[in-house]
Protein backbone atom coordinates (compact mmCIF):
# COMPACT_ATOMS: atom_id res chain seq x y z
CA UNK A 1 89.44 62.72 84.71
CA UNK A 2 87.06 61.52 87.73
CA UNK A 3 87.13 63.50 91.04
CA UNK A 4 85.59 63.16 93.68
CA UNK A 5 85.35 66.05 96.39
CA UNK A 6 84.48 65.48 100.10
CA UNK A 7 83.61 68.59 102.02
CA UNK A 8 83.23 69.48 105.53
CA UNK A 9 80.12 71.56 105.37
CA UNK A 10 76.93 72.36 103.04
CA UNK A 11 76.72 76.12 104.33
CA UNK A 12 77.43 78.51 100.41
CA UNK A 13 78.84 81.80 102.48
CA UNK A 14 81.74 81.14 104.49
CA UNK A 15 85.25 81.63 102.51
CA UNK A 16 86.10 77.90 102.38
CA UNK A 17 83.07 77.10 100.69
CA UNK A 18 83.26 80.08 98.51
CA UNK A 19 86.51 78.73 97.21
CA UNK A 20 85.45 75.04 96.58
CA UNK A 21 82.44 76.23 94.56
CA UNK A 22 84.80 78.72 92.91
CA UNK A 23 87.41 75.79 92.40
CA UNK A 24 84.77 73.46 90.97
CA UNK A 25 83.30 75.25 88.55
CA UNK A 26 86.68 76.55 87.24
CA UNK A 27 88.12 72.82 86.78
CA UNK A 28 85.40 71.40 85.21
CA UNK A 29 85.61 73.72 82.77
CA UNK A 30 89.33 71.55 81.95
CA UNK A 31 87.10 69.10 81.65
CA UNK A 32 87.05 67.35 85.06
CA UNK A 33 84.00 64.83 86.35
CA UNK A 34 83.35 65.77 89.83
CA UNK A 35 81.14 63.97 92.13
CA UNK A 36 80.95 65.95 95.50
CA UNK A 37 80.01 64.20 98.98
CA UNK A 38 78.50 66.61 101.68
CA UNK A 39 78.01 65.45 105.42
CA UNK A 40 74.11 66.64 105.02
CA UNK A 41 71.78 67.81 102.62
CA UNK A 42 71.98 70.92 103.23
CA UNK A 43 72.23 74.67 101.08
CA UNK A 44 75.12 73.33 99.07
CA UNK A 45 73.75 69.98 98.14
CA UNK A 46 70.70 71.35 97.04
CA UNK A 47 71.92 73.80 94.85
CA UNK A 48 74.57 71.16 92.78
CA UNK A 49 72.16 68.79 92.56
CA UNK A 50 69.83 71.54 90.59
CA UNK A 51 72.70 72.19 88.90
CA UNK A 52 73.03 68.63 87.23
CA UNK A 53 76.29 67.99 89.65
CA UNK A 54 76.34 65.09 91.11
CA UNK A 55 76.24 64.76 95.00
CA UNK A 56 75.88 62.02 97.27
CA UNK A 57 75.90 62.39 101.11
CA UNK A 58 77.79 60.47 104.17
CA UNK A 59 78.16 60.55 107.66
CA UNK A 60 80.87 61.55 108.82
CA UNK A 61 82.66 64.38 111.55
CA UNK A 62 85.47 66.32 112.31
CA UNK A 63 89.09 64.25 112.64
CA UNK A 64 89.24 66.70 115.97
CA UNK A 65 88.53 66.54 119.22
CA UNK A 66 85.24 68.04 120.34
CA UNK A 67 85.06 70.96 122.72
CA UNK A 68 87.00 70.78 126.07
CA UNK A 69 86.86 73.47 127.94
CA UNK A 70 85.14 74.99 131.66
CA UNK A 71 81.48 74.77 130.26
CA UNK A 72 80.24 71.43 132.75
CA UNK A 73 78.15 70.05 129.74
CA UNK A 74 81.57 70.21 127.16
CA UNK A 75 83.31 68.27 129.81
CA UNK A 76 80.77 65.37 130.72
CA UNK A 77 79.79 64.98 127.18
CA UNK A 78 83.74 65.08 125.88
CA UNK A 79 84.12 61.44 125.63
CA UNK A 80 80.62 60.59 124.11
CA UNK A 81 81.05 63.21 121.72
CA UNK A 82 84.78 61.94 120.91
CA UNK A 83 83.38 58.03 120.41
CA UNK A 84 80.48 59.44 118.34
CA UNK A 85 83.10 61.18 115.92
CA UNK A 86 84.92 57.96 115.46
CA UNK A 87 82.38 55.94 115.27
CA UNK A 88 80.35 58.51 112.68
CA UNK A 89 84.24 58.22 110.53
CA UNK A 90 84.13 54.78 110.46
CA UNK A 91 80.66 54.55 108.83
CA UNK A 92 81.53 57.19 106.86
CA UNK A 93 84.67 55.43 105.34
CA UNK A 94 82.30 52.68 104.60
CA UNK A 95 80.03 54.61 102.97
CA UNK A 96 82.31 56.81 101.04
CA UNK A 97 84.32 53.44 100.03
CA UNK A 98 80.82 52.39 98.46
CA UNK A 99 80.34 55.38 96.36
CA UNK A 100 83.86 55.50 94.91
CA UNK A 101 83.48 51.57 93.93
CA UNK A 102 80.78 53.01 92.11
CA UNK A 103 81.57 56.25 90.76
CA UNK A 104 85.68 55.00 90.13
CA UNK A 105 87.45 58.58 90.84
CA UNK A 106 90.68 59.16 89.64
CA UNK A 107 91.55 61.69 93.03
CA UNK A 108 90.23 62.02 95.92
CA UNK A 109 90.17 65.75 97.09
CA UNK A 110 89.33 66.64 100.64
CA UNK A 111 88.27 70.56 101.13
CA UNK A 112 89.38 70.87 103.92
CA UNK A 113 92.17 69.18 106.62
CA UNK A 114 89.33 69.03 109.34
CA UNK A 115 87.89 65.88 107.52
CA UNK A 116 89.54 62.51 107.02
CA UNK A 117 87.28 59.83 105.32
CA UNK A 118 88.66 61.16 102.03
CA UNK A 119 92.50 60.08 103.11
CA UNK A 120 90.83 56.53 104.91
CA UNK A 121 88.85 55.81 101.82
CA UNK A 122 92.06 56.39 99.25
CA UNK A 123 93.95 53.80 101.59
CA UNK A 124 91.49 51.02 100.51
CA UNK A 125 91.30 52.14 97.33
CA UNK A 126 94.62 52.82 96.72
CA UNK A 127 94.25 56.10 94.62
CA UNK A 128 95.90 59.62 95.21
CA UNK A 129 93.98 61.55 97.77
CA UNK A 130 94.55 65.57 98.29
CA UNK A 131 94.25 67.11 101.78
CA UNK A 132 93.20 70.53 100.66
CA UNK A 133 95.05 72.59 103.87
CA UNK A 134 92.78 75.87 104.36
CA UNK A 135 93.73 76.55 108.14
CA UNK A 136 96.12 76.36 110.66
CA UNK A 137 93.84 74.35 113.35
CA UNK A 138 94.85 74.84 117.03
CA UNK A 139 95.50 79.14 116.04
CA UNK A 140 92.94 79.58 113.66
CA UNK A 141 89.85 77.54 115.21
CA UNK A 142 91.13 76.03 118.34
CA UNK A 143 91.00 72.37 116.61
CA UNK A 144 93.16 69.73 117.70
CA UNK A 145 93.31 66.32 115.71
CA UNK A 146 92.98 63.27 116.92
CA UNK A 147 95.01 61.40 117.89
CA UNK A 148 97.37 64.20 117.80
CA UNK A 149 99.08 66.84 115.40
CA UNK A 150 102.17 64.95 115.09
CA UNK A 151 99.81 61.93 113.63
CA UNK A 152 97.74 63.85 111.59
CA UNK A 153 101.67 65.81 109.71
CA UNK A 154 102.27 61.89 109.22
CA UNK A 155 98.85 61.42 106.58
CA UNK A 156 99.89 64.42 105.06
CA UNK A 157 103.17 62.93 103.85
CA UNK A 158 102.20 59.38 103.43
CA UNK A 159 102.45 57.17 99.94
CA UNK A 160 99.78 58.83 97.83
CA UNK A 161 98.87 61.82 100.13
CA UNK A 162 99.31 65.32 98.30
CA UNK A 163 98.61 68.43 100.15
CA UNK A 164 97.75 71.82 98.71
CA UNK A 165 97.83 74.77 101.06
CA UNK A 166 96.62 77.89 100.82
CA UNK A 167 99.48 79.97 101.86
CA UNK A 168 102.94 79.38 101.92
CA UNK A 169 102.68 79.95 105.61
CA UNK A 170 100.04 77.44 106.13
CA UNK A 171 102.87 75.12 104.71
CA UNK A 172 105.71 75.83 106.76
CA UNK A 173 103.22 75.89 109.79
CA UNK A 174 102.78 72.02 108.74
CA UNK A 175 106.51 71.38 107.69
CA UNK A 176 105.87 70.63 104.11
CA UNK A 177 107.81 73.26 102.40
CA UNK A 178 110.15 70.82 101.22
CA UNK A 179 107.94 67.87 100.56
CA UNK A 180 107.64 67.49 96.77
CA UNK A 181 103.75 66.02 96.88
CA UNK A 182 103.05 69.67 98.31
CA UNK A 183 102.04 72.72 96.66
CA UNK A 184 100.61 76.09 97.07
CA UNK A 185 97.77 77.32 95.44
CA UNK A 186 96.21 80.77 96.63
CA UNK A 187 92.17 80.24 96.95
CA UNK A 188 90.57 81.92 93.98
CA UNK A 189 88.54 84.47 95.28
CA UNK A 190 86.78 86.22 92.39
CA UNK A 191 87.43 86.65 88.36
CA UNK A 192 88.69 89.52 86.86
CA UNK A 193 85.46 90.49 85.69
CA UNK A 194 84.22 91.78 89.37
CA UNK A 195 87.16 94.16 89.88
CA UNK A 196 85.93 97.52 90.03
CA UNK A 197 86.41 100.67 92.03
CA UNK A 198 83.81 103.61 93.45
CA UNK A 199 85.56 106.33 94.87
CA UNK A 200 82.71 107.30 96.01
CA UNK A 201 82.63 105.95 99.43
CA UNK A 202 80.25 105.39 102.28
CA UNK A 203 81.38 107.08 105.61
CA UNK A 204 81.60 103.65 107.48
CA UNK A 205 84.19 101.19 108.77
CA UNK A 206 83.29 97.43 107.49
CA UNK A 207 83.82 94.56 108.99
CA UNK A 208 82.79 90.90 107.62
CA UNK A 209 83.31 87.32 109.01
CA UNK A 210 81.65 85.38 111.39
CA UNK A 211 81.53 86.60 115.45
CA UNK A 212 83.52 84.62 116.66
CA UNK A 213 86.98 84.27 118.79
CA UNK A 214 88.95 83.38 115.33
CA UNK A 215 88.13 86.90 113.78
CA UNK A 216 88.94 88.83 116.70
CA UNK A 217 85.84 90.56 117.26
CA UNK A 218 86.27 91.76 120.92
CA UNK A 219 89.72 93.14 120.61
CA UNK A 220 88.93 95.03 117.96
CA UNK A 221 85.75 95.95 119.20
CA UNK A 222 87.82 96.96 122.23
CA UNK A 223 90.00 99.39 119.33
CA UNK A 224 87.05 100.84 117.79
CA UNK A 225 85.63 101.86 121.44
CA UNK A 226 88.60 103.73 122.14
CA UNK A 227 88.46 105.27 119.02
CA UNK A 228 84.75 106.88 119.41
CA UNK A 229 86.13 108.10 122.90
CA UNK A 230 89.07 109.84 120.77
CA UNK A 231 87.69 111.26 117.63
CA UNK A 232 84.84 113.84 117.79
CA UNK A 233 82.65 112.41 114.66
CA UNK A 234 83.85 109.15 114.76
CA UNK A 235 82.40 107.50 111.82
CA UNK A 236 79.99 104.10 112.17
CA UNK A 237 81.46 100.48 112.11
CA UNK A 238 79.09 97.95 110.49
CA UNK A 239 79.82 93.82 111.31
CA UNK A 240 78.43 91.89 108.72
CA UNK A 241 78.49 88.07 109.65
CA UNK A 242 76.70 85.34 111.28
CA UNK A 243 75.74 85.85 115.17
CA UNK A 244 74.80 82.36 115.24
CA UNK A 245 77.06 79.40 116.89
CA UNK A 246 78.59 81.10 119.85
CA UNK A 247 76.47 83.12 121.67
CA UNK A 248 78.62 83.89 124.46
CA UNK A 249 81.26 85.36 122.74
CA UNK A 250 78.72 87.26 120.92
CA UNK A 251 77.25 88.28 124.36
CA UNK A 252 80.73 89.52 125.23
CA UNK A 253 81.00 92.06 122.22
CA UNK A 254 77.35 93.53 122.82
CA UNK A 255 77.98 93.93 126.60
CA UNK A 256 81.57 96.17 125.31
CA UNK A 257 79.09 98.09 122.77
CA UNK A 258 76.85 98.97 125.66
CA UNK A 259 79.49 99.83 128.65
CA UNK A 260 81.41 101.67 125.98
CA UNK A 261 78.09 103.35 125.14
CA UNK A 262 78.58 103.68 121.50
CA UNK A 263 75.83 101.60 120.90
CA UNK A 264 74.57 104.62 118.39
CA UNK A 265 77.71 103.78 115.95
CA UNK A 266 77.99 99.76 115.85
CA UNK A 267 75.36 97.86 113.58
CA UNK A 268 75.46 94.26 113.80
CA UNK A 269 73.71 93.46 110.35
CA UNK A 270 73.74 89.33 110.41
CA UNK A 271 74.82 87.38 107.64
CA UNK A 272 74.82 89.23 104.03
CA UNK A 273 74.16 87.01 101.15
CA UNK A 274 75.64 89.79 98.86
CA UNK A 275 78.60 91.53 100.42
CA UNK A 276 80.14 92.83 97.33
CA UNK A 277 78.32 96.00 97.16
CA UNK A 278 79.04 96.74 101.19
CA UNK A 279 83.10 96.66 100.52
CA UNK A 280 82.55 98.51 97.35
CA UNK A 281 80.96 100.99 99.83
CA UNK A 282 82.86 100.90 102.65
CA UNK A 283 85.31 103.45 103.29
CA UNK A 284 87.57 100.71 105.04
CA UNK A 285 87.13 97.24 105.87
CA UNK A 286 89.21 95.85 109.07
CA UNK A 287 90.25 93.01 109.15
CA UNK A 288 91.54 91.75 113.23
CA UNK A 289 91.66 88.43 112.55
CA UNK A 290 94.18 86.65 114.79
CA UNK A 291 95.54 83.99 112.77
CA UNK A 292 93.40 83.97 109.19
CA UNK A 293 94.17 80.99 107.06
CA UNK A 294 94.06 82.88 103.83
CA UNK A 295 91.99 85.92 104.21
CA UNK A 296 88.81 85.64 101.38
CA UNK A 297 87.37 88.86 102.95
CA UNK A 298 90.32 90.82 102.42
CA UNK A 299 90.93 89.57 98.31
CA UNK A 300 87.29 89.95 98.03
CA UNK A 301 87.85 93.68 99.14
CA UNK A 302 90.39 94.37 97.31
CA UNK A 303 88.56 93.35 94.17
CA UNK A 304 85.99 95.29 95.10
CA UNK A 305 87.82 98.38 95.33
CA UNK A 306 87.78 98.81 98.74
CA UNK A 307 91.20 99.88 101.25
CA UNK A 308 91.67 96.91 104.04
CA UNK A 309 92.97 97.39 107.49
CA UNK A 310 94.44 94.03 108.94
CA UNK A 311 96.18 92.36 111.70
CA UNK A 312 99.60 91.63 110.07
CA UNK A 313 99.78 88.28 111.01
CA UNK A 314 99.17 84.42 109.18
CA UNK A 315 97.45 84.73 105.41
CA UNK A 316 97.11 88.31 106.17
CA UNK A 317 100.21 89.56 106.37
CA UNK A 318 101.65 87.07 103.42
CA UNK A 319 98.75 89.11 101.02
CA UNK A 320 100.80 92.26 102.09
CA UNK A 321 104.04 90.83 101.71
CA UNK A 322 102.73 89.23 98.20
CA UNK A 323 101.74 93.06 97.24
CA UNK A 324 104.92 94.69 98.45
CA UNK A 325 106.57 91.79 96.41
CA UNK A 326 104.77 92.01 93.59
CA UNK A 327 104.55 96.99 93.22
CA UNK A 328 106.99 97.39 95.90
CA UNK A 329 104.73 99.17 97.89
CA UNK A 330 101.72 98.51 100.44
CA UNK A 331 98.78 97.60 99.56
CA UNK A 332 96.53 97.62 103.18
CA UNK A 333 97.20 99.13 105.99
CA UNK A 334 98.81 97.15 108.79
CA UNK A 335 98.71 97.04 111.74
CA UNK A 336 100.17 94.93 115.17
CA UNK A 337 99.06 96.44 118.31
CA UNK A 338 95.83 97.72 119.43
CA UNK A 339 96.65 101.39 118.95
CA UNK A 340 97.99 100.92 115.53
CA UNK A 341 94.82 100.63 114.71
CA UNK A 342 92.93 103.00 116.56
CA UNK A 343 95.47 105.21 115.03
CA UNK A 344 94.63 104.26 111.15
CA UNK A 345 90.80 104.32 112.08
CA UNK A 346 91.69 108.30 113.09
CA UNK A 347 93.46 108.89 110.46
CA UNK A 348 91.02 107.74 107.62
CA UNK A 349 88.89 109.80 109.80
CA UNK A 350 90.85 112.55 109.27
CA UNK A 351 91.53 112.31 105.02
CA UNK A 352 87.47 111.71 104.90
CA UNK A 353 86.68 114.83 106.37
CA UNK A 354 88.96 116.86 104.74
CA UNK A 355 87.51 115.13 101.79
CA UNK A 356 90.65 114.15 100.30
CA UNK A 357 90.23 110.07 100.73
CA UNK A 358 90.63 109.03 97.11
CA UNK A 359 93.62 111.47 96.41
CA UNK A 360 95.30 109.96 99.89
CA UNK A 361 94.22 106.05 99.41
CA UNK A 362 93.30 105.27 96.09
CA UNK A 363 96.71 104.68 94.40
CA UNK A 364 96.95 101.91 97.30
CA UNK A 365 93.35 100.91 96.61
CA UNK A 366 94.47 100.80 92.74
CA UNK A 367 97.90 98.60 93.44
CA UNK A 368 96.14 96.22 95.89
CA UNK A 369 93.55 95.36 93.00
CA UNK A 370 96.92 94.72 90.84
CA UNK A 371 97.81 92.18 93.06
CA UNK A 372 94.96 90.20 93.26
CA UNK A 373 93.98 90.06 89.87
CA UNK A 374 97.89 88.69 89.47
CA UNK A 375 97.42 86.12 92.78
CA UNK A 376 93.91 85.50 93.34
CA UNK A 377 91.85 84.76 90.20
CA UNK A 378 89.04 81.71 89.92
CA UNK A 379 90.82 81.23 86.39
CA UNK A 380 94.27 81.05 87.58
CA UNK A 381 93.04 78.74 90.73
CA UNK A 382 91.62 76.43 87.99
CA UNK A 383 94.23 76.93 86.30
CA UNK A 384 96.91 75.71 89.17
CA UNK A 385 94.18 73.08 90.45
CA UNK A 386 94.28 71.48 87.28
CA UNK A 387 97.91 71.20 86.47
CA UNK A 388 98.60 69.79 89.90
CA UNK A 389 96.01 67.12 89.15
CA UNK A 390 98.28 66.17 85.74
CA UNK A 391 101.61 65.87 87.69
CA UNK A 392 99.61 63.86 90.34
CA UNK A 393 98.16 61.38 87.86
CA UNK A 394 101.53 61.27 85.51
CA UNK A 395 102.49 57.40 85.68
């Protein structure tokens, strides 16, 4: 079986890529030919192609609109930049079309549902093509299709189109819980070899995603100010994630460090290339996401051993509801309102200095890593991946 993969971006950290590596490597282990078309030659590229994968590159954007907001230079350049996206689709259709007359795919699997030439290109060619749905759009990274949401629900269910979502949220979000060419397939996140535990912890608070509005940064920035002012040895939060790409939200969370002068207790370490051993560390990682597609961080925690703190909302909340499903009891530590969490942050506080942490927390620690090596598996994404592929293809 032939398939050929179109994804939006050649960057190896962030959690979607993380789960299309971990997705192609696990199905061509059934055997699959993959063929994998990046927008650049970037990280990504480089590395499959010294792998013996092949790659091939096109030119081609986001199927959203480009920024629109009060910055002067977003607004005069919001047309140019819109015709330049079309335009750069268009060629890349063309291009794409090319490579598949070529290379002959059997499917046509699109990473992510920010990227269209995948769907365009299976129209001419008349082959299945899967919209691989890994965020909500509009909640999760202010994107808005073009032409419009409504237009983009209608490719999703066209003659052909399959969609496989990451959560069974992000499929009621789109209306497709009752469309048969849609499934649900939780990201696999790690294998079962990485699960481990060290009770042994690190006094520090972890936090890991890009700075950015999505991961809600400030507010909880905001939460973990008010918690220095509260607690007497409040205990150090470290941010591990790329400062790079918006620079004036970024701005806005070192100017609340500074007036909130706890400047002595927040570490903004960059992007890790191994984050593993930090949540393994960590005494807790938060999580304030405000609407997280599926929530990589938080599986990769849990593998790791390592208690999560999140904002009970989107693929968040449905990995705590999975784990209450699944023992009966919590796995993470919710939380809705701002001084939910300030609360938890106290009360780990609390069990760590009284040196009782692992008696208090590790039983939840112990059932969370139940869960994901039931849910969240590279084996059983491959696994899932593959079988979907069969029904897809069955004449």
């Amino acid at each position: 079986m032939k398939v050929l993969y179109v994804v939006s971006s050649t960057q190896v950290i962030g959690g979607g890529s993380k789960s299309f590596l971990n997705l192609l490597y696990g199905v061509m282990n059934y055997g699959i030919d993959p063929l994998v078309v990046c927008p650049d030659r970037g990280m990504m590229y480089q590395n499959l192609q010294k792998q013996g994968i092949k790659v091939a590159n096109c030119f081609y954007r986001h199927i959203t609109y480009p920024p629109f907001d009060k910055n002067t230079k977003n607004i005069l350049l919001f047309l140019p930049r819109l015709f330049g996206r079309i335009m750069a689709n268009a060629i890349g259709t063309i291009q794409l079309y090319r490579i598949c007359k070529t290379f002959k795919p059997d499917i046509i699997h699109t990473n992510v549902s920010v990227t269209g030439i995948g769907y365009y290109a299976s129209r001419l060619l008349r082959i299945p093509h899967v919209w691989h749905i890994r965020e909500y759009g509009a909640l999760d990274f202010n994107y808005y299709y073009y032409p419009s949401r409504p237009y983009q629900l209608k490719r999703y269910r066209k003659n052909n189109s399959y969609t496989i979502c990451i959560t069974k949220d992000i499929q009621c979000y789109n209306g497709l819980e009752h469309n048969d060419s849609s499934y649900v397939v939780y990201d696999g996140v790690l294998s079962t070899k990485h699960l481990r535990y060290n009770p042994l912890k690190k006094p520090y608070f972890l936090f890991v995603g890009r700075i950015e509005w999505a991961k809600g940064v400030l507010p909880f920035l905001q939460a973990y100010a008010e918690y220095c002012t509260t607690c007497h040895n409040p205990l150090p939060l470290h941010l591990a994630g790329s400062l790079e790409g918006h620079p004036n939200y970024v701005a806005q969370c070192y100017k609340v460090v500074k007036e909130a002068g706890i400047e002595e207790y927040v570490s903004f370490l960059g992007e890790q290339t191994d984050i593993l051993p930090f949540y393994s560390d960590a005494t807790a990682l938060i999580v304030p996401s405000l609407s997280e597609g599926f929530g990589f961080i938080t599986a990769e925690a849990m593998f790791s051993g390592c208690l999560v703190v999140g904002h009970d909302v989107a693929g968040t909340k449905e990995q705590f509801d999975n784990g209450v499903e699944l023992t009966g009891e919590e796995i993470a530590l919710r939380y809705t309102q701002q001084e939910q969490l300030v609360q938890h942050l106290l009360d780990i506080t609390d069990v760590v200095e009284k040196g009782v942490f692992s008696a208090r927390y590790e039983p939840m620690i112990l059932r969370a890593q139940q869960v994901v090596k039931q849910l969240y598996t590279c084996e059983r994404n491959a696994e899932q991946i593959f079988q979907e592929y069969q029904e897809i293809l069955k004449p």
